[in-house]
Protein backbone atom coordinates (compact mmCIF):
# COMPACT_ATOMS: atom_id res chain seq x y z
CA UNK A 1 0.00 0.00 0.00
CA UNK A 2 1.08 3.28 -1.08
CA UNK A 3 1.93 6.12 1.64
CA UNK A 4 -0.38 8.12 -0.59
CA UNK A 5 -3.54 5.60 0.27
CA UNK A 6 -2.54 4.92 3.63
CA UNK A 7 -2.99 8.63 4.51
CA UNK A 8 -6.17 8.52 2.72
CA UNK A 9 -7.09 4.99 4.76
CA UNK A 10 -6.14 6.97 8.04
CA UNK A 11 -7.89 10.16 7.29
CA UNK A 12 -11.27 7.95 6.32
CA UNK A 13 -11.43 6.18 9.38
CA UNK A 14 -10.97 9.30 11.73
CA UNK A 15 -13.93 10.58 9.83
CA UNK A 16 -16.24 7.62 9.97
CA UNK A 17 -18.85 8.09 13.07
CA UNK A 18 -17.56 6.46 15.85
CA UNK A 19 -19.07 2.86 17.14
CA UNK A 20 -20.00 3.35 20.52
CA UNK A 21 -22.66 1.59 23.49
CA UNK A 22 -24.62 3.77 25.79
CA UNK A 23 -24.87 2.36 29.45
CA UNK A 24 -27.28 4.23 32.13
CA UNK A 25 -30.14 3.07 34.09
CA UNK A 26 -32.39 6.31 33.49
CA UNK A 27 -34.05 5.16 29.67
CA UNK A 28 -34.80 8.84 29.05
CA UNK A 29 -31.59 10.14 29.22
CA UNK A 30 -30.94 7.43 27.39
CA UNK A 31 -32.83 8.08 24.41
CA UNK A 32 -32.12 11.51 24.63
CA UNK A 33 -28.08 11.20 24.24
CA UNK A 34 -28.92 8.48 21.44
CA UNK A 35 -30.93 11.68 20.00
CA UNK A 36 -27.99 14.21 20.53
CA UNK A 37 -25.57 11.79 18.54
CA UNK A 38 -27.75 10.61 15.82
CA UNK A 39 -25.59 10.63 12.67
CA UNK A 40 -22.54 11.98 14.86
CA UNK A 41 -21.84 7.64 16.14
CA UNK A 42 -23.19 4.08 15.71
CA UNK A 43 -24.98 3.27 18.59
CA UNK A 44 -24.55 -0.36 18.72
CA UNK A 45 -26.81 -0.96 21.93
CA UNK A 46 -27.83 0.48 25.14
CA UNK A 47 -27.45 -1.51 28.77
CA UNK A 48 -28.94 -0.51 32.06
CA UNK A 49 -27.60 -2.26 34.87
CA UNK A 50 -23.82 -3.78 35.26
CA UNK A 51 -25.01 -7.43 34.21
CA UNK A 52 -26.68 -6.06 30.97
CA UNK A 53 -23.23 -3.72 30.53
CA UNK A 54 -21.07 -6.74 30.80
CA UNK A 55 -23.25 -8.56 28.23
CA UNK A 56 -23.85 -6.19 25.60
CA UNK A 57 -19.59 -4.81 25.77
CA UNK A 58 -18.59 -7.88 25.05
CA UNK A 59 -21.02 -9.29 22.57
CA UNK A 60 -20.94 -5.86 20.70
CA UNK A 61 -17.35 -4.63 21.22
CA UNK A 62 -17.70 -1.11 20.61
CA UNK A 63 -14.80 1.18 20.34
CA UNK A 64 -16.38 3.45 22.70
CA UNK A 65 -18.64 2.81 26.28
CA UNK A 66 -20.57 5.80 27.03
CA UNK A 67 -20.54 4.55 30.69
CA UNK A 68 -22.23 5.89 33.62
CA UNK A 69 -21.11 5.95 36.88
CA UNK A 70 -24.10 4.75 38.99
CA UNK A 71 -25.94 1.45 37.81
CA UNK A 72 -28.10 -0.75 40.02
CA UNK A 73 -27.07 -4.73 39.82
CA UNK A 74 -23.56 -6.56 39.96
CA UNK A 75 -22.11 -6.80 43.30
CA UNK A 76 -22.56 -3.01 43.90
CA UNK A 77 -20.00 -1.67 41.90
CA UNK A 78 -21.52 0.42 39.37
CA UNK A 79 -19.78 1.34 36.25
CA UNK A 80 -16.45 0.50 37.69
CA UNK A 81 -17.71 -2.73 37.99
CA UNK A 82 -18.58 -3.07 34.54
CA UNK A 83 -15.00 -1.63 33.93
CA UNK A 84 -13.11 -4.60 35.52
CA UNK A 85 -15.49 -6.97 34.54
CA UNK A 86 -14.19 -6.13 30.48
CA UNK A 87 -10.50 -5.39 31.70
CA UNK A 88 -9.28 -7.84 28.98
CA UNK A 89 -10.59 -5.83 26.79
CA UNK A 90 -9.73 -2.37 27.02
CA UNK A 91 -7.44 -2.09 24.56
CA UNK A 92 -9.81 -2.24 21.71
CA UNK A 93 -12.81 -0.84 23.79
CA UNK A 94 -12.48 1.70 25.76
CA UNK A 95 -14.74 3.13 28.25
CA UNK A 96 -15.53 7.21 28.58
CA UNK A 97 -17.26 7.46 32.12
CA UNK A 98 -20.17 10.47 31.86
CA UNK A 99 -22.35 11.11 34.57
CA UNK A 100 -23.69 13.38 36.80
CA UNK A 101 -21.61 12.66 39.43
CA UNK A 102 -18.27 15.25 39.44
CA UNK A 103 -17.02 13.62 43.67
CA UNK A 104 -13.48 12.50 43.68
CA UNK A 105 -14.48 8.76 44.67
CA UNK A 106 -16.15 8.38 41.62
CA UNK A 107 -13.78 9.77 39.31
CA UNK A 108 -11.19 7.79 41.26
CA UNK A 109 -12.50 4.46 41.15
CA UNK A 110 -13.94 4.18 37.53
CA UNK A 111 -10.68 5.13 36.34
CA UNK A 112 -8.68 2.73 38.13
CA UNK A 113 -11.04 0.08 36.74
CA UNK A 114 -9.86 1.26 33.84
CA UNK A 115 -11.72 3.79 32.08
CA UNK A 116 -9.84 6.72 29.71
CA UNK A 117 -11.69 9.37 30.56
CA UNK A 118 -14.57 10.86 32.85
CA UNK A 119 -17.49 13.70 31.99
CA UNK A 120 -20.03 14.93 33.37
CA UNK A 121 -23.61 15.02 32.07
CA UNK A 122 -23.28 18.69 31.44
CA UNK A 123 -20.87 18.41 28.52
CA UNK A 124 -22.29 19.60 24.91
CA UNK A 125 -22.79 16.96 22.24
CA UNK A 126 -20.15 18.81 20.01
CA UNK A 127 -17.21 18.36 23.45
CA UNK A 128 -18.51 14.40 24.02
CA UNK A 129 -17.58 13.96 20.11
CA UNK A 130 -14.49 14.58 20.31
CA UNK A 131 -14.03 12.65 23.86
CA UNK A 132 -15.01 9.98 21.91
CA UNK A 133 -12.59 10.37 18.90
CA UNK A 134 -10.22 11.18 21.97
CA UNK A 135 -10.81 8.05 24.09
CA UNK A 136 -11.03 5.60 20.85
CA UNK A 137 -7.61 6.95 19.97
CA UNK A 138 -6.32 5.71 23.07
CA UNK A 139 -5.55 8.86 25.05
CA UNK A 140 -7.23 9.65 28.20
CA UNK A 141 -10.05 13.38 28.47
CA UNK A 142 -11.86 14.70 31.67
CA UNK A 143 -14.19 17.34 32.04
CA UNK A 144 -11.33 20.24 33.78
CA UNK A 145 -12.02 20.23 37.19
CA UNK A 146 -12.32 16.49 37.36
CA UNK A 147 -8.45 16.51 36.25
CA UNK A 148 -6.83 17.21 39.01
CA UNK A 149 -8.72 14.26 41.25
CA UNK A 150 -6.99 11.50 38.99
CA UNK A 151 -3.61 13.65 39.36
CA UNK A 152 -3.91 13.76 43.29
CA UNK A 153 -4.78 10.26 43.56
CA UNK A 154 -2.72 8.92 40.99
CA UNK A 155 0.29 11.53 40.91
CA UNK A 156 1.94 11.58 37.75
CA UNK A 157 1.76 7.98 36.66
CA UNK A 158 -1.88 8.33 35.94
CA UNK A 159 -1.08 10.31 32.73
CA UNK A 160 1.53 7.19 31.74
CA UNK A 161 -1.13 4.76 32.28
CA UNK A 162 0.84 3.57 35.23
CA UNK A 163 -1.41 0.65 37.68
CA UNK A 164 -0.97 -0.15 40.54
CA UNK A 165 -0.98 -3.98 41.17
CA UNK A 166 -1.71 -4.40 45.06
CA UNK A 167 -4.68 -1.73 44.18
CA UNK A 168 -5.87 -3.50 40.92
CA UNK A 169 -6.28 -6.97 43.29
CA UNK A 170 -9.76 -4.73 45.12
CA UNK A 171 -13.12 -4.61 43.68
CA UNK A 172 -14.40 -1.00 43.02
CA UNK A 173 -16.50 -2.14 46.26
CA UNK A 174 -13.28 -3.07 48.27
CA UNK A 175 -11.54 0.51 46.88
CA UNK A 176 -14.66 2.33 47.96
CA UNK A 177 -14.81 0.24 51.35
CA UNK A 178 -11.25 0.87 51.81
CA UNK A 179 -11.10 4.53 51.22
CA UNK A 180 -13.42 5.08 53.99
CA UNK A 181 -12.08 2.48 56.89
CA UNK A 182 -8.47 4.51 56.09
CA UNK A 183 -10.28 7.84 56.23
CA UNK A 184 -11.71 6.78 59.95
CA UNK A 185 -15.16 5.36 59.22
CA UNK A 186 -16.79 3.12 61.45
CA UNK A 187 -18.39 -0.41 59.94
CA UNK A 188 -21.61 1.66 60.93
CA UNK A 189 -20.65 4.46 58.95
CA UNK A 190 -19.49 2.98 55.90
CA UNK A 191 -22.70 0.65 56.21
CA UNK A 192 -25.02 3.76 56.11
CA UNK A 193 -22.98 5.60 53.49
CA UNK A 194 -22.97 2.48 50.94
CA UNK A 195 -25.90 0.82 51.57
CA UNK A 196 -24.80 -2.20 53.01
CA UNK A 197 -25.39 -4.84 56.19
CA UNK A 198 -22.37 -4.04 58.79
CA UNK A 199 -21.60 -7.60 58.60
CA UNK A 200 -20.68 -7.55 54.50
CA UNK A 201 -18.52 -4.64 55.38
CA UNK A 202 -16.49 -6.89 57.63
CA UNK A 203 -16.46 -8.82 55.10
CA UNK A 204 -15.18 -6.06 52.66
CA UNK A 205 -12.69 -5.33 55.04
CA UNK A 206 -11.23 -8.42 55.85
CA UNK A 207 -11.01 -9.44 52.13
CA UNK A 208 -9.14 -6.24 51.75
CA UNK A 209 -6.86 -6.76 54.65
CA UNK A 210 -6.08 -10.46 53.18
CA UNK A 211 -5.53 -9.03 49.62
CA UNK A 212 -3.08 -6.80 50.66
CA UNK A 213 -0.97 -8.94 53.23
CA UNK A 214 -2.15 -6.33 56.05
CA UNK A 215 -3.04 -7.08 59.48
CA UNK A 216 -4.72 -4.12 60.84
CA UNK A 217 -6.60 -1.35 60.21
CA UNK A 218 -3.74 1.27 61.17
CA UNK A 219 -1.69 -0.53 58.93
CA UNK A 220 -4.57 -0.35 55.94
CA UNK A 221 -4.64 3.72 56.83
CA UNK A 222 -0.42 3.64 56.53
CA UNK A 223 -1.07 2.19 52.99
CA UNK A 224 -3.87 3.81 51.80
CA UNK A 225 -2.11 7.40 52.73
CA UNK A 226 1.42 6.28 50.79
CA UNK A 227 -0.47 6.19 47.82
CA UNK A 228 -2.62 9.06 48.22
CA UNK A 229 -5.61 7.85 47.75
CA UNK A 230 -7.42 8.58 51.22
């Protein structure tokens, strides 16, 4: 192949409409982002829950998942959740987290599951284009405040695409549970805050504790606070 019609293969693809899934549990907003694209992307289907997300990623394989943060099923995880659960396949899908949701925890812990980029639901359709074309070319977009939360909990290796391992061994549950044992939270607490029986906490937390060789929860704070990401 010429250089002459690989440029023209390249420049073709970059202008084809993207191939993307939409995941949220509210239908309208939903239909209404399918209505804001039309033409713009190839909506290849549309999931509402994290077992539905899961199914429809991997039997569609779209180069973009328009992912929400929040979903109801799975073990609680939400879209980070649906973000480990197609880990193996992030390098020819990637996910673009938008919700309405701009908390530090949630920008956090979707994009250590492994999405490339987070928005918020107040973006315009012509700025989640191009975090689409941005995402499917592999480099990572976030709506400008939200920048600075992957930066303080990641530092600079965020940007390099940098894991860590001993982190990536947690569920987005066990991150979230973890986060708020190191930042003082009572079983009570954290039981009230996420919605959950005390006792599956306790489980949480000694699953976490296991996981990362610790034996206490002074030592879990020590860790947590090395890698910034109380």
């Amino acid at each position: 192949m010429s250089e002459e019609t690989t440029r023209a293969a390249q420049a073709a693809s970059a202008d084809r409409p993207r191939r993307v899934v939409i995941v949220d549990d509210h239908a309208i907003f939903r239909a209404g982002l399918r209505a804001e694209l039309e033409g713009r992307v190839e909506v290849l289907g549309e999931a509402h829950d994290v077992e539905s997300a899961i199914a429809v990623v991997r039997e569609q394989r779209p180069e973009v998942v328009l992912l929400d943060v929040h979903l109801p099923g799975g073990s609680g995880g939400g879209g980070a959740e649906v973000a480990l659960a197609c880990r193996d396949l992030l390098e020819e899908v990637r996910v673009l987290a938008i919700s309405v949701s701009d908390q530090a925890e949630d920008v956090v812990s979707v994009i250590r599951a492994g999405a490339r980029g987070y928005v918020t639901k107040t973006i315009s359709a012509d700025d989640l284009i191009a975090a689409v074309a941005t995402v499917s070319a592999g480099d990572a977009v976030f709506s400008p405040r939200l920048a600075g939360f992957v930066l303080d909990a990641f530092g600079t290796s965020a940007a390099a695409g940098v894991r860590d391992e001993e982190l990536d061994l947690l569920s987005a549950r066990e991150v979230e549970v973890m986060r708020l044992i190191a930042r003082g939270h009572t079983y009570r607490e954290i039981a009230s805050d996420l919605f959950l029986s005390i006792k599956t906490v306790e489980t949480h937390v000694s699953n976490v504790l296991r996981k990362l060789q610790l034996s206490s929860r002074h030592e879990l704070t020590r860790w947590a606070e090395q890698r910034r990401i109380v």
